[in-house]
C-alpha atoms as a PDB file:
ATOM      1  CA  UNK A   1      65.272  71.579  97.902  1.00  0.00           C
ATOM      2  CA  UNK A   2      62.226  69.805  99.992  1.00  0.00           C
ATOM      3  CA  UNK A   3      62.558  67.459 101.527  1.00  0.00           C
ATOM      4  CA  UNK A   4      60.175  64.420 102.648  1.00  0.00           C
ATOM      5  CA  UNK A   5      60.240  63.722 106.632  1.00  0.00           C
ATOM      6  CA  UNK A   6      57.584  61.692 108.306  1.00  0.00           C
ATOM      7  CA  UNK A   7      54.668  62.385 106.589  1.00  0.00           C
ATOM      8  CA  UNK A   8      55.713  66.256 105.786  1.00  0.00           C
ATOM      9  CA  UNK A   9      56.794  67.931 102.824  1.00  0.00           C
ATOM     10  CA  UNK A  10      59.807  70.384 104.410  1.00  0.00           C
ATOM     11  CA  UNK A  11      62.393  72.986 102.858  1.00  0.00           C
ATOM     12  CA  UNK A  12      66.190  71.535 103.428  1.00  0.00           C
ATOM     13  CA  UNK A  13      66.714  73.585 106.310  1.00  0.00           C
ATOM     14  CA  UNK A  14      63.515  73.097 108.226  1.00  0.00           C
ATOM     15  CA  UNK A  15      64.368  68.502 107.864  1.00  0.00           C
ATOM     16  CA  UNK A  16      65.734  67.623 110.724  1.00  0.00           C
ATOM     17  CA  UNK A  17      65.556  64.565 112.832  1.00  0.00           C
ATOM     18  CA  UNK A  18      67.277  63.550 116.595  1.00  0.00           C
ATOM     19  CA  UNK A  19      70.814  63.136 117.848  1.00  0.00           C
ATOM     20  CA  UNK A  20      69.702  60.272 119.034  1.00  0.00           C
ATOM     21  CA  UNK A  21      68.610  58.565 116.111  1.00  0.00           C
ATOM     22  CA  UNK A  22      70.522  55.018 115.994  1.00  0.00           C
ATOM     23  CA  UNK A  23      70.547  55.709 112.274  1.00  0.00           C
ATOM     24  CA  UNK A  24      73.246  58.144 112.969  1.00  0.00           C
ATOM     25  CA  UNK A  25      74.694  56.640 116.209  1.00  0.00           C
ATOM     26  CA  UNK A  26      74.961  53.051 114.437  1.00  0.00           C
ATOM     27  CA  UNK A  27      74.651  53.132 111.123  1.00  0.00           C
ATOM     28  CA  UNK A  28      70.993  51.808 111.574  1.00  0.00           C
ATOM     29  CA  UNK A  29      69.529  52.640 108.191  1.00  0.00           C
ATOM     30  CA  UNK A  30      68.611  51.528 104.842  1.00  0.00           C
ATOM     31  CA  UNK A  31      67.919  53.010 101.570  1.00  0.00           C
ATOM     32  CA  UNK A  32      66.814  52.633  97.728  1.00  0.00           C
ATOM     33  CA  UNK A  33      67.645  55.078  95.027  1.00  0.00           C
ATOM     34  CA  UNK A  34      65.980  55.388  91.985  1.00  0.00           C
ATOM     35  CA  UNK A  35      64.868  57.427  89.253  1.00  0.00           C
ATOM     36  CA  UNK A  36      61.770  59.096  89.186  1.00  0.00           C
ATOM     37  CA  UNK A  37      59.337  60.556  86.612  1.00  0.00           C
ATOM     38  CA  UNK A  38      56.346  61.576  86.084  1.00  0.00           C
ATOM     39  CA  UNK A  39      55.419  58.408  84.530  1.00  0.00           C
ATOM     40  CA  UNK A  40      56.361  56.593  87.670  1.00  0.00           C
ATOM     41  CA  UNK A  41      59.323  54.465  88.591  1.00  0.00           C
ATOM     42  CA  UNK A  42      60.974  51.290  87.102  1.00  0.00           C
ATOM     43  CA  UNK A  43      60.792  48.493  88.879  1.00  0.00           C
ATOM     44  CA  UNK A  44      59.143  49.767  92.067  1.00  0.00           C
ATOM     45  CA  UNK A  45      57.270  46.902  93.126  1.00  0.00           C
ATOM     46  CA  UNK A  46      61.264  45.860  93.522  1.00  0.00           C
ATOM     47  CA  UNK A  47      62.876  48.444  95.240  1.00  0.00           C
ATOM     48  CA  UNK A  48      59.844  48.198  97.982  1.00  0.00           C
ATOM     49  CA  UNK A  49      60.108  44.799  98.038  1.00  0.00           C
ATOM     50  CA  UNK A  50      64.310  44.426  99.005  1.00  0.00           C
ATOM     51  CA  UNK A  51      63.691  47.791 101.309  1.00  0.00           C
ATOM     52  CA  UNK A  52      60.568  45.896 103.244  1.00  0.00           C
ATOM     53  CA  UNK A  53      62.780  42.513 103.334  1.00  0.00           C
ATOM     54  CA  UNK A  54      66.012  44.667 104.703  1.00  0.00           C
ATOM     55  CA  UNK A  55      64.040  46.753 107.502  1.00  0.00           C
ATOM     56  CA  UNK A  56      62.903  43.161 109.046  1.00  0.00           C
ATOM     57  CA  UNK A  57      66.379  41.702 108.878  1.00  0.00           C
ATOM     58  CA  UNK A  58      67.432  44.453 110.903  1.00  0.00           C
ATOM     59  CA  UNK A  59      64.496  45.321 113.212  1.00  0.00           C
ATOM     60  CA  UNK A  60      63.204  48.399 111.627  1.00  0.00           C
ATOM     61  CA  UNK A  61      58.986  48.302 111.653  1.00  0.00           C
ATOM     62  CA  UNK A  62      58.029  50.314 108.898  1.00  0.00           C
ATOM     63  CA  UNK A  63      54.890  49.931 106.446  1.00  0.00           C
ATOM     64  CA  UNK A  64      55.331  50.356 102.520  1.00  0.00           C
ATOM     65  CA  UNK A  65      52.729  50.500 100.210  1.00  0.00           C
ATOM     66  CA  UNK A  66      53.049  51.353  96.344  1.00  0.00           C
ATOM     67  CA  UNK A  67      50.181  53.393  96.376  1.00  0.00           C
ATOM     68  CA  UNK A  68      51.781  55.804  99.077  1.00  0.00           C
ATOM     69  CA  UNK A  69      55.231  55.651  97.800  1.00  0.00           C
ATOM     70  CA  UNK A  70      53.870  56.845  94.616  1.00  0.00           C
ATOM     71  CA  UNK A  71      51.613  59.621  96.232  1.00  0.00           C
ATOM     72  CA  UNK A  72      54.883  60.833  98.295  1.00  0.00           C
ATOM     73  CA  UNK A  73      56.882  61.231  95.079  1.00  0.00           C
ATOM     74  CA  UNK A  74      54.442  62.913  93.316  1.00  0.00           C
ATOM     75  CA  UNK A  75      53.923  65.641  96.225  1.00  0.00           C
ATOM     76  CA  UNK A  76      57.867  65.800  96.324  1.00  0.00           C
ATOM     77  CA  UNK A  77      58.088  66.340  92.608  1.00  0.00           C
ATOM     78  CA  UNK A  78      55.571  68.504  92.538  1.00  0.00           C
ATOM     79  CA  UNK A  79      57.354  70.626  95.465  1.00  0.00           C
ATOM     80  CA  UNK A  80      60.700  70.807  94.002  1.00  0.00           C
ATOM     81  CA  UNK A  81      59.475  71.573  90.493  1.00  0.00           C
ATOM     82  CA  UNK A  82      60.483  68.756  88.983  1.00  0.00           C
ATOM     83  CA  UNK A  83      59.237  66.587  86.169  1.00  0.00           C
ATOM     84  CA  UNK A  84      62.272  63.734  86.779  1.00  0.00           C
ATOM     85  CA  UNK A  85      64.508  63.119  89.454  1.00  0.00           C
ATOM     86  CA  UNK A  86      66.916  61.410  91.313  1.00  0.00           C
ATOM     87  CA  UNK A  87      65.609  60.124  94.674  1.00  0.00           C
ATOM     88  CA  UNK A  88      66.951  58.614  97.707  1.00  0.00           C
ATOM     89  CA  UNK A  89      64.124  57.195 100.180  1.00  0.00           C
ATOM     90  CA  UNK A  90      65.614  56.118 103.366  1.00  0.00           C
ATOM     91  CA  UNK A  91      64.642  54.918 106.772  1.00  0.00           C
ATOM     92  CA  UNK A  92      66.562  54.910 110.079  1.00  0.00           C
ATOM     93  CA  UNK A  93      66.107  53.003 113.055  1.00  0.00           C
ATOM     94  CA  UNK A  94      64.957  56.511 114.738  1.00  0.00           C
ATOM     95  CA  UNK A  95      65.033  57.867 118.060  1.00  0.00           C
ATOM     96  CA  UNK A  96      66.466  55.554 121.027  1.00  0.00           C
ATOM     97  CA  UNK A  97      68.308  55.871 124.185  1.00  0.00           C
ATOM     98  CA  UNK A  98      72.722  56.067 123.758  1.00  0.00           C
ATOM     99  CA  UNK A  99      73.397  52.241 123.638  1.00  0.00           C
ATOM    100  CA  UNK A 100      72.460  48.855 121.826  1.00  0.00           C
ATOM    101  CA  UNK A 101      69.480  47.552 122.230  1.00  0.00           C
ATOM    102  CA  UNK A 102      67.501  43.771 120.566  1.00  0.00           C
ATOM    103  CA  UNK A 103      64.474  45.592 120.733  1.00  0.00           C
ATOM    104  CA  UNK A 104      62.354  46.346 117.180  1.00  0.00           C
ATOM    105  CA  UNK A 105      62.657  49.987 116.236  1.00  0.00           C
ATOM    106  CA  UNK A 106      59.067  50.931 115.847  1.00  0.00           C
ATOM    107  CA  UNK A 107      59.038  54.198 115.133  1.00  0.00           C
ATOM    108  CA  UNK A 108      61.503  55.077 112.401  1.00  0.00           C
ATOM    109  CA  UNK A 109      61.943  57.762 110.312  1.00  0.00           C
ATOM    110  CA  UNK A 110      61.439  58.086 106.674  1.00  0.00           C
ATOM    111  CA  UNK A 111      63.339  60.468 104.685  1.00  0.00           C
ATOM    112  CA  UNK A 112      63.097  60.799 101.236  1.00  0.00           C
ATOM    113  CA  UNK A 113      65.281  62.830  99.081  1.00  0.00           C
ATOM    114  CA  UNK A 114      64.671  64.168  95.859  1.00  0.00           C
ATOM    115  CA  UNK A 115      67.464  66.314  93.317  1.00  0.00           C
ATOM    116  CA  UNK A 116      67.578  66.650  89.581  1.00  0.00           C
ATOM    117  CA  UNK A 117      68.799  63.782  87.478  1.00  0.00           C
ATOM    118  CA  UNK A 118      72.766  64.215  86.870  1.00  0.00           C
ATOM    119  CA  UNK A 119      73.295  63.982  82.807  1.00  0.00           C
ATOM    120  CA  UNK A 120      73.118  60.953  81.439  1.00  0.00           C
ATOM    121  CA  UNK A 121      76.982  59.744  80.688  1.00  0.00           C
ATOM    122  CA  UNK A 122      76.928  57.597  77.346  1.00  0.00           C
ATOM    123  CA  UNK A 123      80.214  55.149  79.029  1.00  0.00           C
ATOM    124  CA  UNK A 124      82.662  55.000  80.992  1.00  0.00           C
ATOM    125  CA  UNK A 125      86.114  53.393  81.692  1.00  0.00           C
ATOM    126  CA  UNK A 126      86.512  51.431  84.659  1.00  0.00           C
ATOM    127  CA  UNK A 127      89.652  50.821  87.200  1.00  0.00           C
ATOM    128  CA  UNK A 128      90.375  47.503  89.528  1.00  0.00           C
ATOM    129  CA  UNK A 129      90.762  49.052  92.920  1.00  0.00           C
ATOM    130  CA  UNK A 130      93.198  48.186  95.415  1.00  0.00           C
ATOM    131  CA  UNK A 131      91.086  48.863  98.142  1.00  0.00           C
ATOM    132  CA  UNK A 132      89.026  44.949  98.348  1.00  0.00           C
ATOM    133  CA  UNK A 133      85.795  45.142  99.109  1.00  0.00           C
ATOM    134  CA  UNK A 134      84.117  44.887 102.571  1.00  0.00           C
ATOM    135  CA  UNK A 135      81.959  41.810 103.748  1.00  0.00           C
ATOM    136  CA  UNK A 136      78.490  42.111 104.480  1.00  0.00           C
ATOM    137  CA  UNK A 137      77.266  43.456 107.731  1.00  0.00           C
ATOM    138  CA  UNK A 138      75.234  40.040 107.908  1.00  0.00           C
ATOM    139  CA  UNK A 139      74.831  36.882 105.588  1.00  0.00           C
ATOM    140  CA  UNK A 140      73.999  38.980 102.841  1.00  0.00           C
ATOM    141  CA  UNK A 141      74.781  42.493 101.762  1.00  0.00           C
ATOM    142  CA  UNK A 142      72.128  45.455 102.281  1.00  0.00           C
ATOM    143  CA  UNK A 143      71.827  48.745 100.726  1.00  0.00           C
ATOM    144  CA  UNK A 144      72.353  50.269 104.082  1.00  0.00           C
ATOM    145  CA  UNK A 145      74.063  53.345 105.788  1.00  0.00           C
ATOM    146  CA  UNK A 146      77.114  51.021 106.211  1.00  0.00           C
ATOM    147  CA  UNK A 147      79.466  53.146 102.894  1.00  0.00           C
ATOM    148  CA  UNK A 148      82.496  53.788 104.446  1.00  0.00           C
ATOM    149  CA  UNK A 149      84.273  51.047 102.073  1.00  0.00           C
ATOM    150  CA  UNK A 150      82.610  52.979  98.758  1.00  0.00           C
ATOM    151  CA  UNK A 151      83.516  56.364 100.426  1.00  0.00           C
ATOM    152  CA  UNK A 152      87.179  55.729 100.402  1.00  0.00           C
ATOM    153  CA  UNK A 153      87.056  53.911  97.294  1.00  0.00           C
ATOM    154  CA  UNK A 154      85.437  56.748  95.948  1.00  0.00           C
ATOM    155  CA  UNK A 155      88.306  59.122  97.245  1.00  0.00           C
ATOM    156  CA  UNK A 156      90.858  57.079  95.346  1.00  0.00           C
ATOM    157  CA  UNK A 157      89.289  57.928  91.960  1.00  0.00           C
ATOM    158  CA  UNK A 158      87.932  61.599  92.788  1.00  0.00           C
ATOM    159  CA  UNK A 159      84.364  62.694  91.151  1.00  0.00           C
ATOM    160  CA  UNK A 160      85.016  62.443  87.844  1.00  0.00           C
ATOM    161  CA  UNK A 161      81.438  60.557  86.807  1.00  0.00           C
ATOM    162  CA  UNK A 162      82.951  59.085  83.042  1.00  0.00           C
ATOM    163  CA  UNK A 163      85.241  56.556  85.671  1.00  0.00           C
ATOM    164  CA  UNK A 164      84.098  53.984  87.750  1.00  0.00           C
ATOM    165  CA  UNK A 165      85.938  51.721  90.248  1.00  0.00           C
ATOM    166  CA  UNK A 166      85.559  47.903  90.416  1.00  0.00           C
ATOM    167  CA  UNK A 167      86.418  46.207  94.054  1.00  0.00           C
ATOM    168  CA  UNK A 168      87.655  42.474  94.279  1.00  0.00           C
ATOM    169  CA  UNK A 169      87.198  40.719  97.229  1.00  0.00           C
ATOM    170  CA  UNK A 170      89.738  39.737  99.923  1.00  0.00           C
ATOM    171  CA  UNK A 171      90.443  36.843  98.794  1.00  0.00           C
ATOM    172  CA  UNK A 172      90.567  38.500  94.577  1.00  0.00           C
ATOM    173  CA  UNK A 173      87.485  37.557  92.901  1.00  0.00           C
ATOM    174  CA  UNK A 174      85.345  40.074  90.993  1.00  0.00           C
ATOM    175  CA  UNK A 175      82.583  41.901  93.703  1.00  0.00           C
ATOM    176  CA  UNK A 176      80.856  45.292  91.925  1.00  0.00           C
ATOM    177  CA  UNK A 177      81.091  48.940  91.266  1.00  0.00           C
ATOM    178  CA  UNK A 178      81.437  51.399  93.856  1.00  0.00           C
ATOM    179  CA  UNK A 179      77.543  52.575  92.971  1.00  0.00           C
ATOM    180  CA  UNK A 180      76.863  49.676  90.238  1.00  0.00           C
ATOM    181  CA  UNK A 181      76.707  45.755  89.318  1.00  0.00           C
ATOM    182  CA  UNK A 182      79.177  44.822  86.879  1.00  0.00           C
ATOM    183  CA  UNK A 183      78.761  42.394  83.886  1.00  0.00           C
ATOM    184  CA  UNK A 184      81.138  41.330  81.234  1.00  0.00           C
ATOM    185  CA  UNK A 185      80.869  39.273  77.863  1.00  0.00           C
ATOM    186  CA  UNK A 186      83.049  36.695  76.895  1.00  0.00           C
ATOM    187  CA  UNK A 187      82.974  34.353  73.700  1.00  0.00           C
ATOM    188  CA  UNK A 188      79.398  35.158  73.461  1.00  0.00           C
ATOM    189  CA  UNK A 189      78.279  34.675  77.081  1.00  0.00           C
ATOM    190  CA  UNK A 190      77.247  36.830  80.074  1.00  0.00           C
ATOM    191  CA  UNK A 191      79.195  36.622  83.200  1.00  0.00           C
ATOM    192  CA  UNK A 192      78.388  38.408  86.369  1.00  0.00           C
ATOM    193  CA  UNK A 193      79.071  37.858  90.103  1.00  0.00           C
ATOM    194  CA  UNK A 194      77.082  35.624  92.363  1.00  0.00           C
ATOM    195  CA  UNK A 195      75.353  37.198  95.679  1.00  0.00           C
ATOM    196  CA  UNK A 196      78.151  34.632  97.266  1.00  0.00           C
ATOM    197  CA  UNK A 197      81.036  37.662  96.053  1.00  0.00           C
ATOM    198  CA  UNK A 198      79.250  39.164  98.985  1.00  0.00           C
ATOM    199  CA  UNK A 199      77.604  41.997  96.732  1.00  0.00           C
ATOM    200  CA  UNK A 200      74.459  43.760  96.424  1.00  0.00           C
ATOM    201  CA  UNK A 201      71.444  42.247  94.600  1.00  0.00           C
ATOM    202  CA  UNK A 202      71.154  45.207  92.267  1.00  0.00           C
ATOM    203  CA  UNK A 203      67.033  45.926  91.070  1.00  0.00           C
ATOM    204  CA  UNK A 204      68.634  46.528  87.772  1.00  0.00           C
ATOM    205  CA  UNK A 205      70.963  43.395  87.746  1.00  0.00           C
ATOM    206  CA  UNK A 206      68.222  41.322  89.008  1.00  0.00           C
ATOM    207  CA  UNK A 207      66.380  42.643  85.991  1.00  0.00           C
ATOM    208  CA  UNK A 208      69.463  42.559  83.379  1.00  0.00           C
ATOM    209  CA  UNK A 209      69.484  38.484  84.318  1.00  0.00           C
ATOM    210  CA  UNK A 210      65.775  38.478  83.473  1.00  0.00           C
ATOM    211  CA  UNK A 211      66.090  40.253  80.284  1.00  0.00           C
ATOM    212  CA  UNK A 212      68.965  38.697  79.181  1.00  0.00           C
ATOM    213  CA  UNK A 213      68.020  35.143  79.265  1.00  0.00           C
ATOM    214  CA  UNK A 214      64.498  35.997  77.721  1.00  0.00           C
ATOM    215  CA  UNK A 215      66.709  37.337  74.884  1.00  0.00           C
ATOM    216  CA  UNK A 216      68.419  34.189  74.412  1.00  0.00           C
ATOM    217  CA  UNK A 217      72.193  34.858  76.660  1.00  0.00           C
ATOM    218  CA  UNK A 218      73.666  32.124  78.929  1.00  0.00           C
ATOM    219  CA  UNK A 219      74.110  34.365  82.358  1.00  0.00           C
ATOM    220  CA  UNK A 220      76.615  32.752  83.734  1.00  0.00           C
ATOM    221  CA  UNK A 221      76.725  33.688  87.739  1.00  0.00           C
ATOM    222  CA  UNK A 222      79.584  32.529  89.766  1.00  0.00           C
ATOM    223  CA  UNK A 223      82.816  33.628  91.418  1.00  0.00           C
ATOM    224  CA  UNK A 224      85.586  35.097  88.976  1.00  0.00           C
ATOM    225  CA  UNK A 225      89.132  36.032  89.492  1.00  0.00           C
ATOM    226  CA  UNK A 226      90.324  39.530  88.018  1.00  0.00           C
ATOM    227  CA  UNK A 227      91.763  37.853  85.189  1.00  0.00           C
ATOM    228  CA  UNK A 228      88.749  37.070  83.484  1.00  0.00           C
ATOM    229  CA  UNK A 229      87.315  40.774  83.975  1.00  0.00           C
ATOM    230  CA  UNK A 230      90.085  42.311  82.667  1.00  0.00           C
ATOM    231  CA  UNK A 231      90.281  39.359  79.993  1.00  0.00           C
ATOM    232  CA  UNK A 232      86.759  39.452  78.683  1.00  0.00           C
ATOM    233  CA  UNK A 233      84.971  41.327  75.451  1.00  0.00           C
ATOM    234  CA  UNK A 234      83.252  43.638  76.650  1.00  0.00           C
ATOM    235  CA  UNK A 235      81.184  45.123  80.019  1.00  0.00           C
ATOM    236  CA  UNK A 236      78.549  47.240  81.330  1.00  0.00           C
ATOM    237  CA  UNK A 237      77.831  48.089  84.585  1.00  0.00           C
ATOM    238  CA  UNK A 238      74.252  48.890  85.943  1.00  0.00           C
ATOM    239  CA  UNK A 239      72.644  50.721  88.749  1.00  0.00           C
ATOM    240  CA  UNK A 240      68.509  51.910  88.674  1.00  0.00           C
ATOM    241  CA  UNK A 241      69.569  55.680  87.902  1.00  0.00           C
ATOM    242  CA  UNK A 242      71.806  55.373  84.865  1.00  0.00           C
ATOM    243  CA  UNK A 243      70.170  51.817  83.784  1.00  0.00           C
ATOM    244  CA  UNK A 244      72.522  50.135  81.781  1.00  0.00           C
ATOM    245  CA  UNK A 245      76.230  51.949  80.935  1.00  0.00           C
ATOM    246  CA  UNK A 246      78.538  50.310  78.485  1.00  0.00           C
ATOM    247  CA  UNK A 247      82.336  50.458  80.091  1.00  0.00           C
ATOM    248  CA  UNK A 248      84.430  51.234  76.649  1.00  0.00           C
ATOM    249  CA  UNK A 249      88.229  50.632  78.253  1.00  0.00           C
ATOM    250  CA  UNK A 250      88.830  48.627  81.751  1.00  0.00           C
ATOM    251  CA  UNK A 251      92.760  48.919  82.834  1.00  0.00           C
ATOM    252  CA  UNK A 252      93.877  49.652  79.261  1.00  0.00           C
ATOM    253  CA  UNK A 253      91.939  46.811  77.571  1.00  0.00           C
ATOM    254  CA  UNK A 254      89.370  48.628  74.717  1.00  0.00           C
ATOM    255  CA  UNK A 255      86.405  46.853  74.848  1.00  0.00           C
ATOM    256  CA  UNK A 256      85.903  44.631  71.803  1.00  0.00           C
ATOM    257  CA  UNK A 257      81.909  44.062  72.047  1.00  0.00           C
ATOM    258  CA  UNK A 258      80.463  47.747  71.734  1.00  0.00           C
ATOM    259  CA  UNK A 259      77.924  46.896  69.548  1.00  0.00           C
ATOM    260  CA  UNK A 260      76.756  43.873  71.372  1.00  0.00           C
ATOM    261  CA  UNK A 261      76.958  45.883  74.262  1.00  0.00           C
ATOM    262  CA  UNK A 262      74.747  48.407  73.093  1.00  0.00           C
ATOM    263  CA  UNK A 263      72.431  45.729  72.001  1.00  0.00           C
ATOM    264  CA  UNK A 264      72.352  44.936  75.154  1.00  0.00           C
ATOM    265  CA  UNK A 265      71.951  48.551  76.537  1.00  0.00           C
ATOM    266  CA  UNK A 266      68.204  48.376  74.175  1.00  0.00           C
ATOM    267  CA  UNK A 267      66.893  45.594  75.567  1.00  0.00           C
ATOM    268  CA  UNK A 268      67.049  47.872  79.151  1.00  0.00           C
ATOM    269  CA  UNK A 269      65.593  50.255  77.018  1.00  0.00           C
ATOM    270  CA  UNK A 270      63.072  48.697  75.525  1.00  0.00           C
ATOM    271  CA  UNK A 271      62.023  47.288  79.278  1.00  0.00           C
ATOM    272  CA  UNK A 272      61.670  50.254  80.594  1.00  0.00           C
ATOM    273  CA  UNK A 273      59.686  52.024  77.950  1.00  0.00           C
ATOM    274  CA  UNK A 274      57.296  48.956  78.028  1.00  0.00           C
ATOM    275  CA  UNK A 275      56.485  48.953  82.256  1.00  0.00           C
ATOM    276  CA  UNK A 276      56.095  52.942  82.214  1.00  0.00           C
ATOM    277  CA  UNK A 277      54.009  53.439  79.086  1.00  0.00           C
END
């Protein structure tokens, strides 16, 4: 695999970066992940924006630009061999002296990461964990080297990709997937949790909400106790490499909207196919 690093295209074993980098030291990083083609990326203009918003929350100066996040991936795919793929671009705080510092980081380093896309998985089932789900670093919660919570969350279900685990919060509402944004229909209506659950603003949830109010759904956003996830018709879950999935049983219950749910599913679809021609 190559590798992305700084303004170099690298083999895996040649990318490197510093002990020192506060990404490592303190968890000092952020990321997007996303799918890439040849025809480009959904949503772009979105994952630059929340990445460029998150680096100045945290005191990482780093430029973006479409144009040169497109020209990176295309070098990257074109490295790798690939016509689609799954990509991770990230940014640490870089290299600093051992110990905390207020300072801006101003020289980070980018890192992006590209692999092939894993198969597509047609559903899933989904489990409540035990394990609740972590607050956010600061007032709201960042796609950011801080996984611990989703690594040990992860552990309790093992890899098997068909399953995916749902954390409540401390105090039991509904929060999100371990690597998704989870949605649920009930008696006709949408019902998601609010950025107040203390969860991620998803590019594809943000976009869901968009899509499904121009199609006509009430998108109800709010806090929710388990009860009325594990009571509703149907779900889906969505993250920007696997778009929308439809969850077909949730602790036992079948779902009893698939076909609304797939509905659903097409208007992703249909979204997508639109923005990248």
């Amino acid at each position: 695999m190559y590798v992305y690093v700084n303004g170099m295209v690298v083999s895996e074993e040649e990318a490197m970066v510093s002990v020192f980098d506060h990404g490592l030291l303190y968890g000092l990083g952020l990321f997007e992940t996303f799918r890439w083609s040849r025809e480009g990326v959904f949503r772009l203009d979105a994952h630059m924006s929340r990445l460029q918003k998150s680096l100045q929350q945290v005191g990482i100066h780093a430029s973006l630009s479409i144009a040169e996040m497109k020209e990176v991936l295309a070098t990257l795919g074109e490295a790798n061999g690939l016509s689609e793929a799954y990509v991770r671009w990230n940014i640490t705080a870089g290299t600093s002296p051992l110990g905390l510092t207020a300072k801006v980081y101003e020289h980070p380093n980018v890192i992006v990461y590209m692999k092939p896309m894993p198969p597509v998985v047609a559903h899933k089932t989904a489990r409540v964990l035990s394990l609740p789900r972590n607050t956010p670093e600061g007032q709201w919660r960042l796609k950011s080297h801080h996984f611990m919570n989703n690594v040990l969350a992860k552990q309790t279900l093992g890899d098997d990709p068909t399953i995916e685990g749902i954390f409540l919060t401390a105090n039991g509402d509904v929060a999100e997937g371990i690597t998704s944004n989870i949605f649920w229909l009930y008696d006709g209506d949408v019902y998601t949790p609010s950025l107040e659950a203390g969860i991620l603003n998803g590019v594809t949830r943000a976009c869901m909400i968009e899509l499904l109010r121009q199609a006509g759904y009430k998108v109800v956003e709010g806090l929710f106790p388990r009860s009325s996830l594990v009571t509703a018709d149907g779900w889906f879950m969505t993250n920007a490499i696997q778009g929308v999935v439809p969850i077909t049983l949730l602790e036992e219950q079948q779902s009893r909207a698939c076909d609304e749910v797939q509905q659903i599913q097409h208007l992703y679809i249909e979204a997508r196919a639109r923005e990248m021609g």
